[in-house]
Protein backbone atom coordinates (compact mmCIF):
# COMPACT_ATOMS: atom_id res chain seq x y z
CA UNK A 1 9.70 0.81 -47.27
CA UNK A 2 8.06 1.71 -43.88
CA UNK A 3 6.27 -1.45 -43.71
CA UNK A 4 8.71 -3.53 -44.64
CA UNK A 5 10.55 -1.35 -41.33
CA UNK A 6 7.57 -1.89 -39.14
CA UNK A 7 7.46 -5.64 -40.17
CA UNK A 8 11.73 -5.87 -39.40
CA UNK A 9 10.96 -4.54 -35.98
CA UNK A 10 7.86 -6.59 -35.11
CA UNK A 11 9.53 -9.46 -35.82
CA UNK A 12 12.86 -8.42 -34.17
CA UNK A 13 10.84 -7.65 -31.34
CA UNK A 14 9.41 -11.06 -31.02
CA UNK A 15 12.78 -12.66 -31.00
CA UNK A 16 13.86 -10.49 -28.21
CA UNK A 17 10.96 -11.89 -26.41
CA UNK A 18 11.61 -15.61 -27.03
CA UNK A 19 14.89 -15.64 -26.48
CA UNK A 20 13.75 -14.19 -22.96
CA UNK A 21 11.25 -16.56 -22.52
CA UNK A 22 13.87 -19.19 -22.67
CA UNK A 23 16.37 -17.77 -20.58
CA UNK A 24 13.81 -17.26 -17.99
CA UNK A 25 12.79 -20.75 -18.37
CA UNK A 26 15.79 -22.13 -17.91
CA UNK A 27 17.09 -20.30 -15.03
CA UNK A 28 14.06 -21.01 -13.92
CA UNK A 29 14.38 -25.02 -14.20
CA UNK A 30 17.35 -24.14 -12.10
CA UNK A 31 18.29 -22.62 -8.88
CA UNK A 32 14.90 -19.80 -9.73
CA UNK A 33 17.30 -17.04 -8.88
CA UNK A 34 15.89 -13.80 -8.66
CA UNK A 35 16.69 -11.58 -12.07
CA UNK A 36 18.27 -8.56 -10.82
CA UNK A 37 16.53 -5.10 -11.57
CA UNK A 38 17.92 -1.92 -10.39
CA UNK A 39 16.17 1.49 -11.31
CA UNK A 40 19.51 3.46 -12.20
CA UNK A 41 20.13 1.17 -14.73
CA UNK A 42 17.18 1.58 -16.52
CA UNK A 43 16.63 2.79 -20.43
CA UNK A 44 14.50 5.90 -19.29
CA UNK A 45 11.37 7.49 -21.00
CA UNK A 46 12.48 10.97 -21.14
CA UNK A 47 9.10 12.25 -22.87
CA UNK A 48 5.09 11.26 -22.65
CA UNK A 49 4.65 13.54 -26.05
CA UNK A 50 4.39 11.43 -28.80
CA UNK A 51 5.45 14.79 -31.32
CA UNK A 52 8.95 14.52 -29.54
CA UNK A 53 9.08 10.80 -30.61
CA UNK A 54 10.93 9.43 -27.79
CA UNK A 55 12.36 6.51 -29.04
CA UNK A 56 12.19 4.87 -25.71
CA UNK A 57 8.43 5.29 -25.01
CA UNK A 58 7.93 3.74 -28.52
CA UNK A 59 9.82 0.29 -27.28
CA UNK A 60 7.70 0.64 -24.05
CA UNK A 61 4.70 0.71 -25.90
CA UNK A 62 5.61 -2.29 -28.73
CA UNK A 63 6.82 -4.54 -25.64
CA UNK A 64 3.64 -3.71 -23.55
CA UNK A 65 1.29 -4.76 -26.55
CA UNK A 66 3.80 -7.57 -27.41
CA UNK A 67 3.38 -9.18 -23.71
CA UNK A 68 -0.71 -8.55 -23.86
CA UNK A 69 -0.76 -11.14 -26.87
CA UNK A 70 1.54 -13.32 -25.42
CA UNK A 71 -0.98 -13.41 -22.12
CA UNK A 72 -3.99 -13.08 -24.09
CA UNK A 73 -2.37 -16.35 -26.36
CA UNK A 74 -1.59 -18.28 -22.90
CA UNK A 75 2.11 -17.90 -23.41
CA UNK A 76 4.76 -16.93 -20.71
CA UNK A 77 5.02 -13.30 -20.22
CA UNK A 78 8.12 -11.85 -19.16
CA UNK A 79 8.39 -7.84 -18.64
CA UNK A 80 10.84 -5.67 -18.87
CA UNK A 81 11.64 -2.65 -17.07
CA UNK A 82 11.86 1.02 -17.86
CA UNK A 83 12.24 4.49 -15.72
CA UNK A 84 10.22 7.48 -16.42
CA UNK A 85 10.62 10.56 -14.04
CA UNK A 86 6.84 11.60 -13.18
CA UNK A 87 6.19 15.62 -13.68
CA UNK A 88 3.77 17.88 -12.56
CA UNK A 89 1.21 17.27 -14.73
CA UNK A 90 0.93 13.48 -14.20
CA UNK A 91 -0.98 11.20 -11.76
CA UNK A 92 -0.42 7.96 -10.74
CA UNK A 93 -3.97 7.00 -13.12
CA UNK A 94 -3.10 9.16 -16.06
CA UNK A 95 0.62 7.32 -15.96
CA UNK A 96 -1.15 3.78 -15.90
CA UNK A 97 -3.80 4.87 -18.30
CA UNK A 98 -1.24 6.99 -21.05
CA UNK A 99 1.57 3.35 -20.56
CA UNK A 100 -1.53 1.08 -20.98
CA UNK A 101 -0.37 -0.65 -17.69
CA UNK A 102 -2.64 -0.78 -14.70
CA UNK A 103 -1.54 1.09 -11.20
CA UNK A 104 -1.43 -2.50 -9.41
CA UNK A 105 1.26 -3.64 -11.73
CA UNK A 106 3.77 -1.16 -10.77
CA UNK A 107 2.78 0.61 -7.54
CA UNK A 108 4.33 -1.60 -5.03
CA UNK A 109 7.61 -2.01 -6.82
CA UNK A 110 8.10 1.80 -6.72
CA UNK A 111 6.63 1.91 -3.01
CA UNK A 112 3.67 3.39 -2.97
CA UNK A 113 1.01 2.04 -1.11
CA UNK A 114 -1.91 4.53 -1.30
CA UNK A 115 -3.58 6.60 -4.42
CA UNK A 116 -2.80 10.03 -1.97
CA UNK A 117 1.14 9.21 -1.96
CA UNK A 118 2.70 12.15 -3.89
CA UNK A 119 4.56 11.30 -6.64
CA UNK A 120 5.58 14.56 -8.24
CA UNK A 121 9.38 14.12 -8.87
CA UNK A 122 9.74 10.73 -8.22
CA UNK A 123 11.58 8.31 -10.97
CA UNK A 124 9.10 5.31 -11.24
CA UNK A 125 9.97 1.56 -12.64
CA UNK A 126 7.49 0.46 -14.92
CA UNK A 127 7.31 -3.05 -16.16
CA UNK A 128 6.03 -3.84 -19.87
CA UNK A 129 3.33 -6.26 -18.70
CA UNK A 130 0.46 -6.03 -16.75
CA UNK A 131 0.62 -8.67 -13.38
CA UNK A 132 0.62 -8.53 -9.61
CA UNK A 133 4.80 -8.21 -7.56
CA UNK A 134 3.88 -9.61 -4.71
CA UNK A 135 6.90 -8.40 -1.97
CA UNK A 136 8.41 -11.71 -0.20
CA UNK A 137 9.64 -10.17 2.97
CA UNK A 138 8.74 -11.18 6.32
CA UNK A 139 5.54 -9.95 7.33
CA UNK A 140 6.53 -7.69 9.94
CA UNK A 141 8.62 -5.67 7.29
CA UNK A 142 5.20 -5.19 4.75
CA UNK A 143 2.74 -2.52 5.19
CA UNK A 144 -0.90 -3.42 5.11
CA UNK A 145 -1.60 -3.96 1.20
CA UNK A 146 1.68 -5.75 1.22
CA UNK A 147 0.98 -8.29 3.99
CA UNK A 148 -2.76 -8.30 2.88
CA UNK A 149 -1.61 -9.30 -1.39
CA UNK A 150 0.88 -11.48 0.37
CA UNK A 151 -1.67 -13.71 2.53
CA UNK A 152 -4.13 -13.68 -0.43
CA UNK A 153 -1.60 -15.25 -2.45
CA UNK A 154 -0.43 -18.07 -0.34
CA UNK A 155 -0.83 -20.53 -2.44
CA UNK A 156 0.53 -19.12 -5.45
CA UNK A 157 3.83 -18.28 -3.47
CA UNK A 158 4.02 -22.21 -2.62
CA UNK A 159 4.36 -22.85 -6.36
CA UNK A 160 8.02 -22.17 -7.06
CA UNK A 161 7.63 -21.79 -10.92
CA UNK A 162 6.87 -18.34 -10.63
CA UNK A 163 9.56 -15.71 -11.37
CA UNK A 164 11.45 -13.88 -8.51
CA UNK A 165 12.58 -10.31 -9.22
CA UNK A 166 15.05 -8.45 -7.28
CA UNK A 167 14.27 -5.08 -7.50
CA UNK A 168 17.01 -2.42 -6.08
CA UNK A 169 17.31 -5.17 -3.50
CA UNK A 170 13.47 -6.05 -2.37
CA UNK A 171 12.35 -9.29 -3.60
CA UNK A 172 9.62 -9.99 -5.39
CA UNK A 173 7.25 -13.02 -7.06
CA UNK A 174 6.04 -11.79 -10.02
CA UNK A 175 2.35 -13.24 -11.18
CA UNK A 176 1.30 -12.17 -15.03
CA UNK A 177 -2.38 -11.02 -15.65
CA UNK A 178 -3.42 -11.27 -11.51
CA UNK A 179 -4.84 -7.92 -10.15
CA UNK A 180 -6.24 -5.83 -6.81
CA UNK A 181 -8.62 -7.76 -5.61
CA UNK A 182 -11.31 -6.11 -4.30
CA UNK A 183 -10.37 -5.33 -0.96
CA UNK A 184 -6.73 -4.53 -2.06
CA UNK A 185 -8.46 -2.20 -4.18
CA UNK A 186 -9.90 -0.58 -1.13
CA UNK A 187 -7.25 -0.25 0.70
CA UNK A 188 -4.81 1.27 -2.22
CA UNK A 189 -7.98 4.06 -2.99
CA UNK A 190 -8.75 4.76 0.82
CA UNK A 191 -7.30 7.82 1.70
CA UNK A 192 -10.45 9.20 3.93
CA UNK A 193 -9.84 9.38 8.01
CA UNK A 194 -13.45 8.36 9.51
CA UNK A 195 -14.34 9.07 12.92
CA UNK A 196 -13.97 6.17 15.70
CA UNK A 197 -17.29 7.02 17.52
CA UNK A 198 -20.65 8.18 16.24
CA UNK A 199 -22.89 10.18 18.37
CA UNK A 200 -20.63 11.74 20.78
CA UNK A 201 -19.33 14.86 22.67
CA UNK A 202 -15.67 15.92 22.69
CA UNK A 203 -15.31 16.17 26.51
CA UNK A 204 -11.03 16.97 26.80
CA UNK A 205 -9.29 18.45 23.48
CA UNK A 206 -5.58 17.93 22.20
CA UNK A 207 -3.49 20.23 23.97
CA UNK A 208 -2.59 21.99 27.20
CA UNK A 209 -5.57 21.15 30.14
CA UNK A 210 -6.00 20.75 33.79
CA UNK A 211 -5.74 17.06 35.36
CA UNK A 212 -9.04 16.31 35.39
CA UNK A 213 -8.63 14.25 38.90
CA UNK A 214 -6.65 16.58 41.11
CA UNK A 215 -6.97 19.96 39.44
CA UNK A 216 -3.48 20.17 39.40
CA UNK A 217 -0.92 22.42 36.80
CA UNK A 218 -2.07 21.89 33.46
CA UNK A 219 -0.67 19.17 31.29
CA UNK A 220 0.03 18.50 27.97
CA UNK A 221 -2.93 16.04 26.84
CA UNK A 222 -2.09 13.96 23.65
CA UNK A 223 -5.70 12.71 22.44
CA UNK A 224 -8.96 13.63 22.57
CA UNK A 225 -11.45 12.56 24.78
CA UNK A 226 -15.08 11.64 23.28
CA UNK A 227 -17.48 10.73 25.71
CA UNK A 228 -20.24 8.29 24.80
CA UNK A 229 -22.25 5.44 26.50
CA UNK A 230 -20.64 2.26 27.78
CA UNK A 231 -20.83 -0.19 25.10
CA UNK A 232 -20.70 2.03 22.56
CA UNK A 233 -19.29 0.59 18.87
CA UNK A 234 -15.35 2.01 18.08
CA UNK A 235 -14.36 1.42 14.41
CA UNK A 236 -11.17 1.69 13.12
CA UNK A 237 -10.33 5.71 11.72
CA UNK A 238 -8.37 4.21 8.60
CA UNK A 239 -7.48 1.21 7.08
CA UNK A 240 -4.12 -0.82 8.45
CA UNK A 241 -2.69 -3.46 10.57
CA UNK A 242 -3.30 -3.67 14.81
CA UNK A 243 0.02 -3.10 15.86
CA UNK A 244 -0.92 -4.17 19.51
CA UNK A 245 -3.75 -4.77 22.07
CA UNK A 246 -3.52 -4.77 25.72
CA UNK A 247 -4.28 -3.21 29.06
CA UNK A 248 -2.64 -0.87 32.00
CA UNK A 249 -3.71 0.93 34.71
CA UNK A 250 -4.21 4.25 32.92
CA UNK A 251 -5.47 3.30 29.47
CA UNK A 252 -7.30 0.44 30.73
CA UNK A 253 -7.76 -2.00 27.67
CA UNK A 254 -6.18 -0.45 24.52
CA UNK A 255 -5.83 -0.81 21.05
CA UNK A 256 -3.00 0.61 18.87
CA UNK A 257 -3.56 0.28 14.47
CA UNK A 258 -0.69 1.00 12.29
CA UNK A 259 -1.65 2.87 9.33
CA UNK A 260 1.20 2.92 6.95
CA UNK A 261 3.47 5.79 6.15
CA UNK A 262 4.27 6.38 9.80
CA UNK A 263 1.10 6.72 11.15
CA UNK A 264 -0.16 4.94 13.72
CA UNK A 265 -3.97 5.40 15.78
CA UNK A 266 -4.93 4.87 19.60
CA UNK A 267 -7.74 3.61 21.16
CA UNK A 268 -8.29 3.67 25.00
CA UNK A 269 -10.70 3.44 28.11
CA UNK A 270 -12.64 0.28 25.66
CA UNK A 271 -14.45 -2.26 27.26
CA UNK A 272 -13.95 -5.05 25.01
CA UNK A 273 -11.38 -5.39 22.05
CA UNK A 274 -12.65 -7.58 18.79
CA UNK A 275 -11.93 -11.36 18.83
CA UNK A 276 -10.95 -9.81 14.65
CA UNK A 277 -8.91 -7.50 15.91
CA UNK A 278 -5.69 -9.33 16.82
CA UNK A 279 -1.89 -8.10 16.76
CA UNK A 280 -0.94 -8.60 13.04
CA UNK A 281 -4.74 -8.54 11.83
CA UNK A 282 -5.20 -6.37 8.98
CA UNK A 283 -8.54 -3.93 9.67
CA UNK A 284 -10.48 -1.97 7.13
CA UNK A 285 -11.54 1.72 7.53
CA UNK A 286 -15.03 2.22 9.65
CA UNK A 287 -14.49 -1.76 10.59
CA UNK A 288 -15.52 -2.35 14.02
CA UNK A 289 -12.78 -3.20 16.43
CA UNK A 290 -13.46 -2.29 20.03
CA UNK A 291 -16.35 -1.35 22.54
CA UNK A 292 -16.32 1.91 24.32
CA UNK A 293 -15.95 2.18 28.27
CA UNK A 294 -14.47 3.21 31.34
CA UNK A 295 -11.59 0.71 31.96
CA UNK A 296 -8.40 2.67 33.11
CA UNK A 297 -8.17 6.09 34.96
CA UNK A 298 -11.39 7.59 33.91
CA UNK A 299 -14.08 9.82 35.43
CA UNK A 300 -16.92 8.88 32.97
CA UNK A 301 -17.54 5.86 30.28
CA UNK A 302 -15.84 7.88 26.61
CA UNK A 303 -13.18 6.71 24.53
CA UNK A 304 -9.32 8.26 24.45
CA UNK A 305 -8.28 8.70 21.02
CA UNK A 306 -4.73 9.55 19.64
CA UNK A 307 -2.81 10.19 16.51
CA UNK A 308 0.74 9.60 16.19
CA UNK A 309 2.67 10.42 12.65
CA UNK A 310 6.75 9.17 12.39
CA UNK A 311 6.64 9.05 16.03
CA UNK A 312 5.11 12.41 17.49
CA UNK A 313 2.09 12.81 19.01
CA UNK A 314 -0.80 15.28 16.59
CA UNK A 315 -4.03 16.76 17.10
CA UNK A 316 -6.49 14.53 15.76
CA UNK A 317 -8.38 17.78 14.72
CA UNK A 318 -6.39 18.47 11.74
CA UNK A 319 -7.56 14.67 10.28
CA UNK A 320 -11.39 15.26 11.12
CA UNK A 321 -14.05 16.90 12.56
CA UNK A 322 -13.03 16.47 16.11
């Protein structure tokens, strides 16, 4: 009696699928209208346990080994979507590795665009088949990973067959059985801050200090200074996007990176910025970007260094050994 059950469900299941398959192909052959997804509405996954026998995770867990055989078989895949509310005892790599999906298939969809984000709380979307959403916003909108999977993808976005997802209003292409690539990878696991300089002397600190030209009242000072020979290599403190390049009278020629997650990093006093390092160019952590110098208002060759989270100034000291 239970296998015939198990058989009546396998094979219900499989309907399901096809009669997805050609909806999706059809609408498709159409206008390729974005299918609508919004998390609220959602069958949830209430529990991970398998003793409490949620029926929901069960369904997950036939449709996600349903859509590897379609993939694996070279058929059209076409996921669904579920919620599951994350608690403390989960990870974003235990979740991928207990739902059988991977991380890359449904981090970006729920917004998280580094392994540190905390996730504690949060209600994810999890789709029942393993691919790349690649978000197609304008560039200037994306983060880093975004605009980096979106230029690595190019070409796939030019083919119009794929399907479009709206998910709680961000559109996405959606690419079955594509993954990280390597440096995607990178910049997803990189949550270390490396130091711009090597070799050097911390010659002002974040804080309250004396102008350094005229001795007058002291000032509130919203970097660090580390003082090292002209020339010297400056590398990038964390993986992101340049955010802007230029030069003034006090910072001399500048760099600014944006990091993600409202955090931006400074670079002043260089002597020459990276050809690489253009507005919009996306930089790994410890890439080289600048050379040190003494361009600006200055009183010895070192380079000015600032951290800046959701608009206010912090000492750099609490990121490093500065």
């Amino acid at each position: 009696m239970q296998k015939n059950k198990a058989c009546f469900r396998s094979a219900l299941l499989a309907a399901v699928f096809l009669c997805a398959a050609a909806f999706a192909q059809e609408e498709r052959a159409g206008q390729n209208s974005a299918i609508i997804v919004q998390k609220s509405k959602a069958p949830q996954i209430n529990s991970l346990n398998v003793r409490d026998k949620d029926f929901m995770l069960k369904q997950f867990d036939d449709e996600v080994e349903q859509n590897k055989r379609f993939f694996i078989s070279g058929n059209d895949v076409f996921p669904s979507f579920y919620a599951y509310t994350v608690n403390n005892d989960d990870d974003l790599f235990n979740l991928a590795a207990r739902f059988c999906i991977r991380y890359d298939t449904f981090c970006l969809i729920n917004g998280i665009t580094g392994a540190e984000e905390h996730i504690k709380g949060k209600t994810l979307l999890l789709p029942s088949a393993d691919g790349i959403f690649v978000p197609l916003e304008e560039s200037k909108n994306l983060s880093s990973l975004e605009f980096l999977l979106q230029k690595n993808r190019l070409a796939l976005l030019e083919d119009t067959r794929h399907l479009r997802y709206n998910i709680d209003g961000k559109d996405f292409a959606f690419f079955p059985g594509e993954k990280f690539t390597t440096t995607e990878r990178a910049f997803f696991l990189d949550t270390s801050m490396q130091l711009p300089v090597k070799n050097y002397r911390i010659s002002s600190r974040y804080g309250q200090r004396a102008n350094p030209f005229n001795g007058a009242k002291t000032q509130f000072y919203r970097g660090v200074d580390m003082a090292v020979p002209e020339g010297s290599n400056v590398f990038a403190c964390k993986s992101g996007t340049v955010k802007g390049r230029g030069e003034s009278s006090v910072y001399g020629k500048w760099l600014q990176i944006d990091h993600g997650r409202g955090m931006t990093s400074f670079y002043a006093h260089l002597s020459s910025i990276q050809e690489s390092a253009k507005k919009g160019a996306v930089v790994r952590a410890g890439e080289l970007i600048a050379k040190s110098g003494s361009t600006g208002q200055v009183t010895g060759p070192h380079l000015h260094f600032e951290i800046w989270l959701n608009g206010k100034s912090v000492d750099p000291a609490a990121y490093g050994n500065f």
